[in-house]
Protein backbone atom coordinates (compact mmCIF):
# COMPACT_ATOMS: atom_id res chain seq x y z
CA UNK A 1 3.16 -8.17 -3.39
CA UNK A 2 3.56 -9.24 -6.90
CA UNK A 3 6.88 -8.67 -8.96
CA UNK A 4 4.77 -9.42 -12.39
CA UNK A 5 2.14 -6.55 -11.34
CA UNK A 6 4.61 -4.22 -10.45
CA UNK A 7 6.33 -4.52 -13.59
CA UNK A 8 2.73 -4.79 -15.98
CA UNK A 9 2.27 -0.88 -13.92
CA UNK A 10 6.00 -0.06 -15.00
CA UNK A 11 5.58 -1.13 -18.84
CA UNK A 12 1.30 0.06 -19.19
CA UNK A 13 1.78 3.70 -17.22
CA UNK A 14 3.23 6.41 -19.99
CA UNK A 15 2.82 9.41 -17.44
CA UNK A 16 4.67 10.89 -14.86
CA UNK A 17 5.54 9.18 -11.73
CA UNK A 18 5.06 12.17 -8.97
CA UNK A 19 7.92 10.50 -7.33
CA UNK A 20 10.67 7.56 -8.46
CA UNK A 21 12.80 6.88 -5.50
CA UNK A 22 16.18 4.71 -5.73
CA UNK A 23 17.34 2.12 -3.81
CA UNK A 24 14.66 -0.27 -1.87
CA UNK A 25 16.27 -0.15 2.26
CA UNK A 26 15.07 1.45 5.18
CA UNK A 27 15.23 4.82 3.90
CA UNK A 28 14.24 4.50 0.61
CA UNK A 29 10.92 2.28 1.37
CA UNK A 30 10.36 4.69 4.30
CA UNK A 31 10.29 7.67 1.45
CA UNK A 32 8.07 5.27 -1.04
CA UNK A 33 5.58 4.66 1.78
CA UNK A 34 5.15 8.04 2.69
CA UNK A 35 4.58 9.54 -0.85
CA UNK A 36 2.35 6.41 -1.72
CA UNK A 37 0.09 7.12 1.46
CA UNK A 38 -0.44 10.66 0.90
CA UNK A 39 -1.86 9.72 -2.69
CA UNK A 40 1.38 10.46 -5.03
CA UNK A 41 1.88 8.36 -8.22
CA UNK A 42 5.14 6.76 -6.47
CA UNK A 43 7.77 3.89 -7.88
CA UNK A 44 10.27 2.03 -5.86
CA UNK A 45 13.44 0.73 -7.86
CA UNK A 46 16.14 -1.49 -5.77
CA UNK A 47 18.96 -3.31 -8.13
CA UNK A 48 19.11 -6.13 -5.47
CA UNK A 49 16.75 -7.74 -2.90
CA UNK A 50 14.96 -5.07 -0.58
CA UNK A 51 17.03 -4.45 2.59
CA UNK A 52 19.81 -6.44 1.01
CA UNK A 53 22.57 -3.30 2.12
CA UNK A 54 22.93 -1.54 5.17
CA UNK A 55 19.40 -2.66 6.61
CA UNK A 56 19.83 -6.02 6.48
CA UNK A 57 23.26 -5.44 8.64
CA UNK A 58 21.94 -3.24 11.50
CA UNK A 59 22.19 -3.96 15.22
CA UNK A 60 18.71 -5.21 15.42
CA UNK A 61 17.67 -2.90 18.38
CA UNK A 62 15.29 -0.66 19.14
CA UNK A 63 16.45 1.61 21.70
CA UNK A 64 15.51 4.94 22.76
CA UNK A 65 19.10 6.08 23.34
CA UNK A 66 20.97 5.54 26.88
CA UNK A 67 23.36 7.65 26.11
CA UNK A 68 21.87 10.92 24.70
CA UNK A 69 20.04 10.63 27.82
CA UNK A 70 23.60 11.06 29.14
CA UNK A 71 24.49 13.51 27.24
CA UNK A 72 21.38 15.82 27.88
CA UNK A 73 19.79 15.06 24.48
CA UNK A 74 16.09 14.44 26.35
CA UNK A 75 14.38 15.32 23.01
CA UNK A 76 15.53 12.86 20.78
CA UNK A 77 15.55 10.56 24.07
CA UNK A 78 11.57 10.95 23.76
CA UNK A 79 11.15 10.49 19.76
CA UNK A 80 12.91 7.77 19.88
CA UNK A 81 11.12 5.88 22.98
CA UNK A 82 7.88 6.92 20.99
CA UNK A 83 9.01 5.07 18.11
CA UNK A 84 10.34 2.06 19.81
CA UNK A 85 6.66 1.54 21.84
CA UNK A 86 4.43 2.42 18.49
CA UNK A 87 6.99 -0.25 16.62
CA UNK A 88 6.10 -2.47 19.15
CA UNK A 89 2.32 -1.91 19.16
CA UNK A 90 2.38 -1.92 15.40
CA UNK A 91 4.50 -4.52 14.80
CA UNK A 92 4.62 -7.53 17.15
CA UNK A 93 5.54 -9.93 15.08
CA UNK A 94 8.79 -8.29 14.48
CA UNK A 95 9.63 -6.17 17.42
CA UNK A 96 10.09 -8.11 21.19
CA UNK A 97 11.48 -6.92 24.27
CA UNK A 98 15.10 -7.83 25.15
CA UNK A 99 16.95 -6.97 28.62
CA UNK A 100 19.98 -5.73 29.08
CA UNK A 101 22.44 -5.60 31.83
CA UNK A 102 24.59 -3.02 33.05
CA UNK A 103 27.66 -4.95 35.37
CA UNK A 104 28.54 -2.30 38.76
CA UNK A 105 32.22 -2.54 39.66
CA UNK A 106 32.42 0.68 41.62
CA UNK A 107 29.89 1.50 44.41
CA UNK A 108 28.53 4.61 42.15
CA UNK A 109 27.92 2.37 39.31
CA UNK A 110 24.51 1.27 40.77
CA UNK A 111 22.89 4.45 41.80
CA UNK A 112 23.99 6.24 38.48
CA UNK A 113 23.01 3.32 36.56
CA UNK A 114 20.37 2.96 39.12
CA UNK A 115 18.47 6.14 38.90
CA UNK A 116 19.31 7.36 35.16
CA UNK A 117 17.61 4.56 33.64
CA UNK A 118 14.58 5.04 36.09
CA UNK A 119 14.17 8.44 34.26
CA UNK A 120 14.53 6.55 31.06
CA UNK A 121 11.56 4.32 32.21
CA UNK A 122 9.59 7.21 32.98
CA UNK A 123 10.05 9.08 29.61
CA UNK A 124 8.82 6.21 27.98
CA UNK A 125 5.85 6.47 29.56
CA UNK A 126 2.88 4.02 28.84
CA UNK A 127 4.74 2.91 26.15
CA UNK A 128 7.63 1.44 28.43
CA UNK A 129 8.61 -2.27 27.74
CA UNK A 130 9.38 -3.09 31.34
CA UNK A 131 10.69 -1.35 34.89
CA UNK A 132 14.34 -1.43 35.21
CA UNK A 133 15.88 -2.80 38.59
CA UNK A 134 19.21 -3.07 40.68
CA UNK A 135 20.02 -7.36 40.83
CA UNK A 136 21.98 -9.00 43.54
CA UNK A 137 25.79 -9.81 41.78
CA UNK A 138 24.58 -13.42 42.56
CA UNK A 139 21.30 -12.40 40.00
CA UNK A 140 24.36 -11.10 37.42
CA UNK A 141 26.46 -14.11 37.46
CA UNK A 142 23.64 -16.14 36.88
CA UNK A 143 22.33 -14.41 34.10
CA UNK A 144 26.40 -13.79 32.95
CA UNK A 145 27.97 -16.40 34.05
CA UNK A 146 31.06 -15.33 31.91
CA UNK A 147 31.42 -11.55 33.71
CA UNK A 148 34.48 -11.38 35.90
CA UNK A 149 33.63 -11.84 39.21
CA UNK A 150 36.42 -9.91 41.48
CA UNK A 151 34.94 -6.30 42.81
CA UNK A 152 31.63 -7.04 40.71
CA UNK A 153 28.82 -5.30 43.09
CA UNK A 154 25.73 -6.22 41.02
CA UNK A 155 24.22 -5.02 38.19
CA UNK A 156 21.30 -3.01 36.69
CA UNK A 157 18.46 -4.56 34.09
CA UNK A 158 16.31 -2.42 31.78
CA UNK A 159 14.62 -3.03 28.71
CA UNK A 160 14.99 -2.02 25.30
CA UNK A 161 13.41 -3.89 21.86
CA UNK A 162 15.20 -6.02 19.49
CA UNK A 163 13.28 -6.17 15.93
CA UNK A 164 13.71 -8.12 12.62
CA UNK A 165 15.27 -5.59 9.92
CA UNK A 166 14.92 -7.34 6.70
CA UNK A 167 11.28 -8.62 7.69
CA UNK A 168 10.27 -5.24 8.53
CA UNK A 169 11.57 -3.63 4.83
CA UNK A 170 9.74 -6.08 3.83
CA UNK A 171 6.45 -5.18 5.55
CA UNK A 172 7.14 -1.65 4.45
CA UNK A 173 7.41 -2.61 0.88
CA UNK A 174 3.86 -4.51 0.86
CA UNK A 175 2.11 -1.20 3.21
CA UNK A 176 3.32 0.31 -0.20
CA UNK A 177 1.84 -1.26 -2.55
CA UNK A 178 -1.44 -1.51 -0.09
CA UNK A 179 -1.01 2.07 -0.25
CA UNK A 180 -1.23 2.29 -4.25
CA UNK A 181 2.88 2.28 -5.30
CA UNK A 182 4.83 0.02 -7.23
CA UNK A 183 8.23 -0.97 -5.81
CA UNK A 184 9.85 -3.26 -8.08
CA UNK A 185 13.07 -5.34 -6.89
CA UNK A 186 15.91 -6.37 -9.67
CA UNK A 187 15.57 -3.13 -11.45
CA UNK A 188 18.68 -1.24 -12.05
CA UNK A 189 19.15 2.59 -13.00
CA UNK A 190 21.38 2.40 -15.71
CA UNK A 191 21.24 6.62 -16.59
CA UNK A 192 19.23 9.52 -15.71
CA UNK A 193 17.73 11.71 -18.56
CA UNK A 194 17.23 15.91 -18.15
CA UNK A 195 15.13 18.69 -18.98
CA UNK A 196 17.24 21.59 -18.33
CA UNK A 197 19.73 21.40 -15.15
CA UNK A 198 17.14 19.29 -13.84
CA UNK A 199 16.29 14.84 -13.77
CA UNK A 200 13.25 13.99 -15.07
CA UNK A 201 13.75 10.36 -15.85
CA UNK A 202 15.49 7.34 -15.38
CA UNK A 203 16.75 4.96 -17.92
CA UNK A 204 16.38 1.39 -16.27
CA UNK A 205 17.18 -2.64 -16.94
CA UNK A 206 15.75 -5.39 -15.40
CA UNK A 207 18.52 -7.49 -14.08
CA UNK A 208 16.11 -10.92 -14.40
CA UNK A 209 15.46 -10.26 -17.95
CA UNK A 210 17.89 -8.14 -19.19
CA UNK A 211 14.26 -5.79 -20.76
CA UNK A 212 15.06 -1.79 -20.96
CA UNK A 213 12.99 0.66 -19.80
CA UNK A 214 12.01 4.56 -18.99
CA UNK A 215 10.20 6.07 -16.91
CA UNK A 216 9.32 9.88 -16.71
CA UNK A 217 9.34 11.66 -13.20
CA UNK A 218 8.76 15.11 -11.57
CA UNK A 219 10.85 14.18 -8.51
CA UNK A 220 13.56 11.46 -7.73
CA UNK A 221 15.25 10.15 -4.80
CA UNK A 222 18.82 9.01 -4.25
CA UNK A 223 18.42 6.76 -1.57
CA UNK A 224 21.18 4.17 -2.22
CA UNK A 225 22.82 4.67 1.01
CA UNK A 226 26.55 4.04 0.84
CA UNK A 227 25.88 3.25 -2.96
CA UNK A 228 25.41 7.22 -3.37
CA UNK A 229 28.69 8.13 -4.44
CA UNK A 230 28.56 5.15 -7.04
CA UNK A 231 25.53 6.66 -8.63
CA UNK A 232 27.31 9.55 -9.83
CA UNK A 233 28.75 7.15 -12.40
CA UNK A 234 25.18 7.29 -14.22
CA UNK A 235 25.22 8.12 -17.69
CA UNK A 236 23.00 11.00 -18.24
CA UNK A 237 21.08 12.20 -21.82
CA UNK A 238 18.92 15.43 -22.61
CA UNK A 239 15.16 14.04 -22.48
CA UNK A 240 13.36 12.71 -25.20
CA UNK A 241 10.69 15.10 -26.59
């Protein structure tokens, strides 16, 4: 992934993008990759460093959800263990698996505990990470040493995955240009231009070298996160003929 390239396919393509999506996180590369792989003349713009927001700043995990399990929510229970395990099998170098412990107190913590997270083993499936099991409270304390002690009964283990955010975006933004689209860092949106009631370019500035440009496109994507409400500061201009 080349910055230079990128911008040499900004400045030497006078056409129309089939897609120009904002902002260069999670979402926003996600969107990129998927328009880029399906053969769509795509362009990535982020104003900072990829991931730089609110995917550089998650909780690193990837979990299939404890507690919509709890809550009856065995649906998204199963996309999201299906995601975790093809993460992992996709991904190694960013995704490992990281136990957890659940501390029992009360004599039904370890047989609630206990069995719910057994069904949460089996709706991962093949794609499981590990078997949870009940440990001794000696087992906790060693593994917790700073856990309060008094009426602690034991405690249950399972498995989850733990995955590096900003090293993943950054995967995602190479797949992309493997894939045939241009995501460019350092590139601001500075106004949007319209045909009608509706965008159909960008006005942009490179924040490195200060150089202007626009770009033409039949569909863009706000996805600048909690920056969204901040782009309706945009200056906008009718489109030039």
């Amino acid at each position: 992934m080349d910055r230079n390239q990128s911008l040499d396919q900004l400045k030497n393509y006078d056409g129309y993008w089939d897609m120009v999506v904002i902002g260069g996180g999670a979402t926003g590369l996600g969107c990129a990759l998927d328009a880029a792989s399906r053969g769509y003349k795509t362009l990535l713009v982020e104003q900072h460093d990829f991931a730089k927001g609110t995917s550089s700043r998650s909780t690193k995990l990837i979990h299939g959800g404890v507690r919509y399990l709890q809550q009856g929510n065995v649906s998204l229970v199963l996309e999201a263990l299906h995601e975790r395990g093809l993460l992992m099998q996709n991904a190694p170098h960013l995704v490992q698996n990281q136990s957890f412990i659940v501390p029992n107190y009360d004599w039904w913590n370890g047989p609630f505990y206990g069995v719910g997270l057994k069904v949460y083993d089996l709706l991962a499936g093949r794609l499981g990470l590990g078997p949870s099991k009940w440990i001794s409270k000696e087992e906790t304390l060693a593994r917790i040493p700073t856990l309060e002690p008094n009426r602690l009964r034991g405690g249950v283990i399972y498995h989850d995955g733990q995955f590096d955010d900003a090293r993943l975006a950054i995967n995602l933004a190479q797949s992309i240009v493997d894939a045939g689209g241009v995501p460019i860092n350092y590139m601001q949106v500075v106004g949007l231009t319209h045909a009608g009631r509706m965008v159909d370019g960008l006005d942009l500035t490179d924040a490195l070298s200060g150089e202007s440009h626009h770009v033409r496109a039949r569909v863009v994507i706000n996805a600048t996160g909690i920056f969204t409400d901040a782009s309706c500061a945009w200056t906008s201009r009718p489109a030039v003929p």
